[in-house]
Protein backbone atom coordinates (compact mmCIF):
# COMPACT_ATOMS: atom_id res chain seq x y z
CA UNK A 1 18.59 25.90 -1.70
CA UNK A 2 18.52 23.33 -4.52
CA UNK A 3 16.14 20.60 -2.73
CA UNK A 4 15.88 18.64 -5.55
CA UNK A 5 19.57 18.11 -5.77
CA UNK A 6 20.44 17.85 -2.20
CA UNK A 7 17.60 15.22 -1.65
CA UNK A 8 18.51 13.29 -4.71
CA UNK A 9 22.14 12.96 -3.50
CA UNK A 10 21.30 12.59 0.05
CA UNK A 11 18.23 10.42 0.24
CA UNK A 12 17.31 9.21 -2.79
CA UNK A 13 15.68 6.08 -1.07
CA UNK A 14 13.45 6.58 1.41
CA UNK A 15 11.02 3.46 1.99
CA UNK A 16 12.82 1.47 4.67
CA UNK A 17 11.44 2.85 8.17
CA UNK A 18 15.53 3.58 9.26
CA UNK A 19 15.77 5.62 5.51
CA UNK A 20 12.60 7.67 6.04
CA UNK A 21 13.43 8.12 9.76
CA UNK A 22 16.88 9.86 8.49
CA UNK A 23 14.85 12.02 5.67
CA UNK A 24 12.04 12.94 8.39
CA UNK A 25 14.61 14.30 10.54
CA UNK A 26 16.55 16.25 7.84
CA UNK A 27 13.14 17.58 6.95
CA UNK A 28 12.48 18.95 10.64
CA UNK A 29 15.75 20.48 10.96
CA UNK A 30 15.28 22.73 7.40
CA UNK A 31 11.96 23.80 8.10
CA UNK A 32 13.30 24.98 12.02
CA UNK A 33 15.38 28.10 9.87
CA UNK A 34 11.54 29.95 9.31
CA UNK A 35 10.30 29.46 12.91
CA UNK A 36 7.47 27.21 12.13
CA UNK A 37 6.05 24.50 14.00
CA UNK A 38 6.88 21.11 12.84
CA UNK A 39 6.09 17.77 13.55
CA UNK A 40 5.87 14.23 13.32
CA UNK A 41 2.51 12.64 13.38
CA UNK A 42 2.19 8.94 13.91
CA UNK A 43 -1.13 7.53 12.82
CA UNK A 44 -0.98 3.83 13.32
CA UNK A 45 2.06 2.60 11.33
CA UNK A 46 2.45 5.81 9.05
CA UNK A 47 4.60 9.16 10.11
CA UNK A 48 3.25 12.19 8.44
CA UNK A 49 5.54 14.95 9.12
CA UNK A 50 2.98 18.48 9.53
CA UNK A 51 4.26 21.89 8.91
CA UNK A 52 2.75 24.29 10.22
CA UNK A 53 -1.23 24.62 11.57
CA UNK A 54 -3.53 22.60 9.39
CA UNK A 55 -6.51 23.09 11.49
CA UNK A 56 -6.64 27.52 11.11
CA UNK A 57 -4.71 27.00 7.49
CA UNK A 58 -6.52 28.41 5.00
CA UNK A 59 -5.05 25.81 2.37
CA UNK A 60 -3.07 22.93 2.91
CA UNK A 61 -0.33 21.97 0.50
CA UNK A 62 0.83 17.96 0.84
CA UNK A 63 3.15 15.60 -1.26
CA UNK A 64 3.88 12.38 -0.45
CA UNK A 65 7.78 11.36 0.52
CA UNK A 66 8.19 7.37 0.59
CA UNK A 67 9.35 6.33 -2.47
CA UNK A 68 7.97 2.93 -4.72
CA UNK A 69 9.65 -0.54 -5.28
CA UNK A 70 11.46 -0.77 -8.65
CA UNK A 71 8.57 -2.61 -11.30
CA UNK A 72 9.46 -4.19 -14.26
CA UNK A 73 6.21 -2.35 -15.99
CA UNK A 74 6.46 1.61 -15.45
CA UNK A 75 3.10 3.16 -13.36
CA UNK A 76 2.01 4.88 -17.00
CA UNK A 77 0.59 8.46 -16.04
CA UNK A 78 -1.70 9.62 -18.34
CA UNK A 79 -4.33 11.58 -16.45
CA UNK A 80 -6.04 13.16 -19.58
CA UNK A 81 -6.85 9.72 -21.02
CA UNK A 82 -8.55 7.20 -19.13
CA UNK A 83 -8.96 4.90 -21.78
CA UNK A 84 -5.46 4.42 -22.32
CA UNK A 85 -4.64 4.42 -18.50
CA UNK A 86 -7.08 1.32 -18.16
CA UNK A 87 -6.26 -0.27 -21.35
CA UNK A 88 -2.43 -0.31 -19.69
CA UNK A 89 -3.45 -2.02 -16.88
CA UNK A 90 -5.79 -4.49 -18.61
CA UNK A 91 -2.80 -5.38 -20.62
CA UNK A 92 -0.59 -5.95 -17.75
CA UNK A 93 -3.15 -8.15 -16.34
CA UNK A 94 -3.33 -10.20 -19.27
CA UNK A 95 0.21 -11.01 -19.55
CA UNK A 96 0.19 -11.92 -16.13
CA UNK A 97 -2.62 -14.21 -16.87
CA UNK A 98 -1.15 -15.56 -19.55
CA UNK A 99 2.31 -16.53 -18.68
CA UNK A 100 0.46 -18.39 -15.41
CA UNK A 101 -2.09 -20.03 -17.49
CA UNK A 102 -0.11 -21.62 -19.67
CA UNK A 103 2.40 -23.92 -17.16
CA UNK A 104 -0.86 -24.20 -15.09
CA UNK A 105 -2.59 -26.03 -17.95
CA UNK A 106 0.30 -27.87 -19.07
CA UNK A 107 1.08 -29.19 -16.29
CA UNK A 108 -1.87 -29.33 -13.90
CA UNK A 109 -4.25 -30.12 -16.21
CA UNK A 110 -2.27 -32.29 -18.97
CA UNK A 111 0.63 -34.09 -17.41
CA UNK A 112 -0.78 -34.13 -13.09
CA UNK A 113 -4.83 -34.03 -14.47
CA UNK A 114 -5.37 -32.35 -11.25
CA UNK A 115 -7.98 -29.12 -10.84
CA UNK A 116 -6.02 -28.86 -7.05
CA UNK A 117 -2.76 -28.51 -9.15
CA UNK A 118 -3.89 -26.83 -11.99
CA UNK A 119 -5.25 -23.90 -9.24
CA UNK A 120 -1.92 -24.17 -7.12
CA UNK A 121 0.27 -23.73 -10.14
CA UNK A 122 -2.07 -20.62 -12.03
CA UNK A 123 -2.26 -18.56 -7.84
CA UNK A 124 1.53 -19.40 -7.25
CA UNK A 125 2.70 -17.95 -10.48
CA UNK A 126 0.19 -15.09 -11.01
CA UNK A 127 1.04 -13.73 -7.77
CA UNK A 128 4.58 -14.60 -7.43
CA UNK A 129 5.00 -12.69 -10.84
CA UNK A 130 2.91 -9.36 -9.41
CA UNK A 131 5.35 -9.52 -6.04
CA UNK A 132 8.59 -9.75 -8.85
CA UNK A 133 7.41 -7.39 -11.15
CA UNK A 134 6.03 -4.66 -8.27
CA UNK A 135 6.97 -5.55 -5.10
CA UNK A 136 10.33 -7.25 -4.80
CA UNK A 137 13.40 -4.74 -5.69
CA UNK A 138 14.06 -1.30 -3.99
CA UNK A 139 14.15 1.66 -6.80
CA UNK A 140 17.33 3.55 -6.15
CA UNK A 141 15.73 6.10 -8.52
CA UNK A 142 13.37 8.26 -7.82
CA UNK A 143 13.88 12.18 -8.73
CA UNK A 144 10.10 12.66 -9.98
CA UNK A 145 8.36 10.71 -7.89
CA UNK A 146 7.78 12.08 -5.38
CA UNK A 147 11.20 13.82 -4.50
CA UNK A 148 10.11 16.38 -6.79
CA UNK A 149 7.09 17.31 -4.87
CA UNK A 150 8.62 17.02 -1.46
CA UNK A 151 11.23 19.83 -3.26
CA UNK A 152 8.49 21.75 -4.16
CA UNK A 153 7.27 21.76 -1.01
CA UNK A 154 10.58 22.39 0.77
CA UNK A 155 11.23 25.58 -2.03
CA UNK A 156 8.05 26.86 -1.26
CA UNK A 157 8.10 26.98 2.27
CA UNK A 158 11.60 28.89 1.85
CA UNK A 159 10.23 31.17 -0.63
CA UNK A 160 7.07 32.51 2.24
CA UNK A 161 7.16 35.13 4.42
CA UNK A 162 6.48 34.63 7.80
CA UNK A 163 3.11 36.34 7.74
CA UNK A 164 2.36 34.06 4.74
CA UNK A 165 3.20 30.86 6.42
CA UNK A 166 0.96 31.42 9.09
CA UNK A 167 -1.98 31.23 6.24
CA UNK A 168 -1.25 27.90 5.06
CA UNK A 169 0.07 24.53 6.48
CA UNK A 170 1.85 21.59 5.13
CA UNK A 171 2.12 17.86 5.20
CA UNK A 172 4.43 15.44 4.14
CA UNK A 173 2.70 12.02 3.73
CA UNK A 174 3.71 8.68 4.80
CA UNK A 175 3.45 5.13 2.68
CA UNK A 176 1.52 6.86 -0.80
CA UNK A 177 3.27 3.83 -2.17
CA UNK A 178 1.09 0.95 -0.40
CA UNK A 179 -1.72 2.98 -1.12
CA UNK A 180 -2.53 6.58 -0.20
CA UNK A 181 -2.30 4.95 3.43
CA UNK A 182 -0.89 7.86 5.57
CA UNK A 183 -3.15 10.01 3.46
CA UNK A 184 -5.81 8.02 4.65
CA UNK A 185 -5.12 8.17 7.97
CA UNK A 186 -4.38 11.76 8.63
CA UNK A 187 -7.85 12.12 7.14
CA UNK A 188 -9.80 10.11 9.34
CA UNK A 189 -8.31 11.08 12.14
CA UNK A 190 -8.68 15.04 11.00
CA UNK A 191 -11.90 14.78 9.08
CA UNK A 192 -13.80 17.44 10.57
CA UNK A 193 -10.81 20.04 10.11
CA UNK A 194 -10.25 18.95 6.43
CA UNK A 195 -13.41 18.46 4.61
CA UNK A 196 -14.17 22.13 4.20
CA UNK A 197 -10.43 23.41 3.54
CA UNK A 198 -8.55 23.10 0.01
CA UNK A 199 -5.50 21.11 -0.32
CA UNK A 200 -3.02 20.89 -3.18
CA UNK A 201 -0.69 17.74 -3.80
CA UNK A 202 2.34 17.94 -5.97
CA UNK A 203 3.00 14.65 -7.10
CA UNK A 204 5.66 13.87 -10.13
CA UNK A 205 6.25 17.47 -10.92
CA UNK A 206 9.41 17.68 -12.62
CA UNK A 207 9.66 15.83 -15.85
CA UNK A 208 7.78 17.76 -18.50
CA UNK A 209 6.47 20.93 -19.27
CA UNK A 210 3.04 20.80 -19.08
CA UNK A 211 1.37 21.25 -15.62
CA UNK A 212 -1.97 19.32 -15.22
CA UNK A 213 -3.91 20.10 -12.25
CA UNK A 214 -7.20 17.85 -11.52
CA UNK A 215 -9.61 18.66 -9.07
CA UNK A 216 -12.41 16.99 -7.00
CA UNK A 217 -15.52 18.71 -7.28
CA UNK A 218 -16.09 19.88 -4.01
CA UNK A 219 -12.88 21.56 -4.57
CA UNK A 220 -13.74 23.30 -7.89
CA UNK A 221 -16.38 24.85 -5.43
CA UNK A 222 -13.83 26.11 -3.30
CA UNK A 223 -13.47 30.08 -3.50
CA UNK A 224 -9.78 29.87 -3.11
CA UNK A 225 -9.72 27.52 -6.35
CA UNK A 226 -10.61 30.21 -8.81
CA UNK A 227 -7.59 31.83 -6.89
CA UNK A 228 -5.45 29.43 -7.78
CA UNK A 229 -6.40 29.05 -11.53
CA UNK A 230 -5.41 33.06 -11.43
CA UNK A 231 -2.21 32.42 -10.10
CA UNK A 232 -0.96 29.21 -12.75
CA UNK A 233 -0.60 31.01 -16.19
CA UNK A 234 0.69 29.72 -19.28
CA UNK A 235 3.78 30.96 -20.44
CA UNK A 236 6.26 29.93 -23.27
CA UNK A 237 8.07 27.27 -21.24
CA UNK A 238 5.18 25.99 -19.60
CA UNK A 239 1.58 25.07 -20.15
CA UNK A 240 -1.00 24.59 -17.55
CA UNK A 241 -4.13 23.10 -17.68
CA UNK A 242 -7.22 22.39 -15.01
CA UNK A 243 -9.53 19.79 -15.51
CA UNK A 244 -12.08 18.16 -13.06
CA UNK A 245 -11.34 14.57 -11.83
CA UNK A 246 -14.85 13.21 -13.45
CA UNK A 247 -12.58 13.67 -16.73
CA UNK A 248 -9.43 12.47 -15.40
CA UNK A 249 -7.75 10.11 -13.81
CA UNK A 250 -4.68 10.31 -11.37
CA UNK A 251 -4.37 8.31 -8.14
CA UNK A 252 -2.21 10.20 -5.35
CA UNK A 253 -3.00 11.23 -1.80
CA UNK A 254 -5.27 14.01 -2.76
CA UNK A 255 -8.21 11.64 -3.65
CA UNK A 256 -8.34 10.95 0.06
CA UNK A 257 -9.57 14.41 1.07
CA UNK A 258 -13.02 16.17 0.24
CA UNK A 259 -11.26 19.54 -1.28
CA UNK A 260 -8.50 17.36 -2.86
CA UNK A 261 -6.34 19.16 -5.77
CA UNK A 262 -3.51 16.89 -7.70
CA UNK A 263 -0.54 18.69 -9.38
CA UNK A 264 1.21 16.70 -11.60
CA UNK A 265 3.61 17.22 -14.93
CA UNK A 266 3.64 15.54 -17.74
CA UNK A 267 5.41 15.81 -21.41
CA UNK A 268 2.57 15.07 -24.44
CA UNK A 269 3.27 12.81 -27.24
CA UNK A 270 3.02 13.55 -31.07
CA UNK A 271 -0.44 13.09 -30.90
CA UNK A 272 -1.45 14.68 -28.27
CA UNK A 273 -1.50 12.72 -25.46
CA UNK A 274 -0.24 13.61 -21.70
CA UNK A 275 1.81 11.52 -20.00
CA UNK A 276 4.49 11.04 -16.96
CA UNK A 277 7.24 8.70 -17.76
CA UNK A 278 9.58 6.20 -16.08
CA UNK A 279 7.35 6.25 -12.74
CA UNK A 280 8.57 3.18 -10.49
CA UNK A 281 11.72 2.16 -12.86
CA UNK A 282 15.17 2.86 -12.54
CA UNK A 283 15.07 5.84 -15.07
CA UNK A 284 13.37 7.85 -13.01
CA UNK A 285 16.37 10.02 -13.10
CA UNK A 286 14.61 13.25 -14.73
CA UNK A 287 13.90 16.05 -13.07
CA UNK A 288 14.17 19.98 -13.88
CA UNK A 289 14.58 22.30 -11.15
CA UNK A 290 13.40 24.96 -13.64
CA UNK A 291 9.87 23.12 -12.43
CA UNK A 292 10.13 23.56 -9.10
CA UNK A 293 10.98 26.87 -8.84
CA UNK A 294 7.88 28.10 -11.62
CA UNK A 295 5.53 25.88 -9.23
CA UNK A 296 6.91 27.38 -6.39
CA UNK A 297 6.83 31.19 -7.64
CA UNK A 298 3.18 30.41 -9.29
CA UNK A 299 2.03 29.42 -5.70
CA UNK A 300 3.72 32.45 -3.71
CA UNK A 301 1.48 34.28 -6.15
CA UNK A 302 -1.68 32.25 -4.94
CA UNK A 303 -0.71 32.61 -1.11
CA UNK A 304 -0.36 36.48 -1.37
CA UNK A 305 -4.09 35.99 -2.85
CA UNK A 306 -5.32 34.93 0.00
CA UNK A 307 -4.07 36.26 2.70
């Protein structure tokens, strides 16, 4: 089955509780076809949906499936260059600082002379313009991120044999969004049962040809790793690298977990540099199928590894 296109058509937004409710459901009912366990989780106010046994899996393979608010600023990817990730977000911060400095001064300062005003004015408009620009419109757009992953995910489970799903589990995580929260508390509340076991997040997947995977140390360490590096070749369509997270930088769900492995793909400029476009924005219409089904054959190839 097409994931990615059914999903896209079907449930393209899924951050209302009512919208992921629907999604969780039609989730459930696809992975019921193979015979495997499947489940919602509630940890406080987050629903991870688990596929499968985490605790006897020998990996664990998660994406996230809320999707973001629309921003007027797109979340610029760039996990091989940390300078220009932080120089993008410095930026952003100074505009913001800017555009409420200036009325602040103006007018508390110059026309009120008031240090009460002058601080009302700055806090209202600084923060009023990070709820507009992040937090204030739904995206209705949102085929890489993360409906890609939740695809891959989906594919790959389809794609296992039933002796082979017993080897490995899955989760579908809640709220990535408001930060990494469901994530966070699957992970406290399994801690024990994770911190020794791999896991591999596919996060923005589908728009570009070069897959970037970035790895926590402890996971580098893992045995099944080396496995995995086997299994994700290079071919003429698509290059793959592995780097450590020490020389990265990507924030998703896997940084919440000892053994933490991030998947992401990303196109590369003219000089070089890798990047994920249109993340948060309404253009976030790109995504190649061809993608999930080379991440989904490439990890078949790692499950039959180790099992």
């Amino acid at each position: 089955m097409d994931y990615l296109k059914v999903i896209n058509e079907k449930y393209p937004i899924r951050k209302t509780e009512e919208q992921k409710d629907v999604f969780r459901k039609y989730v459930l009912a696809s992975v019921s076809e193979k015979g495997i366990d499947a489940r919602v989780e509630k940890l406080d106010k987050h629903n991870n949906v688990v596929i499968g046994n985490p605790q006897t899996a020998k990996t664990v393979f998660t994406a996230h499936y809320d999707t973001p608010c629309a921003s007027l600023f797109p979340n610029l990817m760039t996990p091989r260059n940390k300078g220009l990730f932080y120089l993008y977000q410095f930026a952003i911060i100074f505009i913001f600082l800017a555009i409420a400095l200036t009325p602040a001064i103006i007018i508390g300062m110059g026309i009120l002379q008031s240090e009460l005003a002058y601080a009302g004015i700055f806090l209202t408009l600084y923060f009023g313009l990070f709820i507009l620009c992040f937090k204030a419109f739904t995206n209705k757009h949102n085929a890489n991120d993360n409906t890609s992953g939740v695809a891959t995910i989906l594919t790959l489970i389809e794609k296992l044999s039933s002796e082979q799903l017993e080897k490995v589990a899955f989760i579908l995580f809640d709220n990535e969004e408001k930060g990494l929260l469901g994530a966070k508390a699957y992970n406290k509340a399994h801690k024990t049962q994770m911190q020794d076991k791999l896991l591999i997040n596919f996060d923005c997947v589908a728009n570009g040809k070069n897959v970037v995977f970035i790895a926590k140390q402890r996971a580098e360490e893992n045995t099944y790793y080396s496995l995995l590096k086997e299994s994700f070749a290079s071919n003429g369509e698509f290059n793959v690298g592995f780097y450590s997270l020490k020389d990265s930088v990507s924030n998703s769900d896997y940084k919440k977990f000892e053994q933490g492995v991030c998947c992401v793909a990303c196109k590369k400029s003219k000089n070089g540099v890798l990047y994920t476009p249109y993340i948060h924005t309404a253009k976030d219409v790109v995504a190649d199928s061809k993608n999930i089904e080379f991440l989904a054959r490439s990890t078949v190839g790692f499950v039959k590894k180790i099992v």
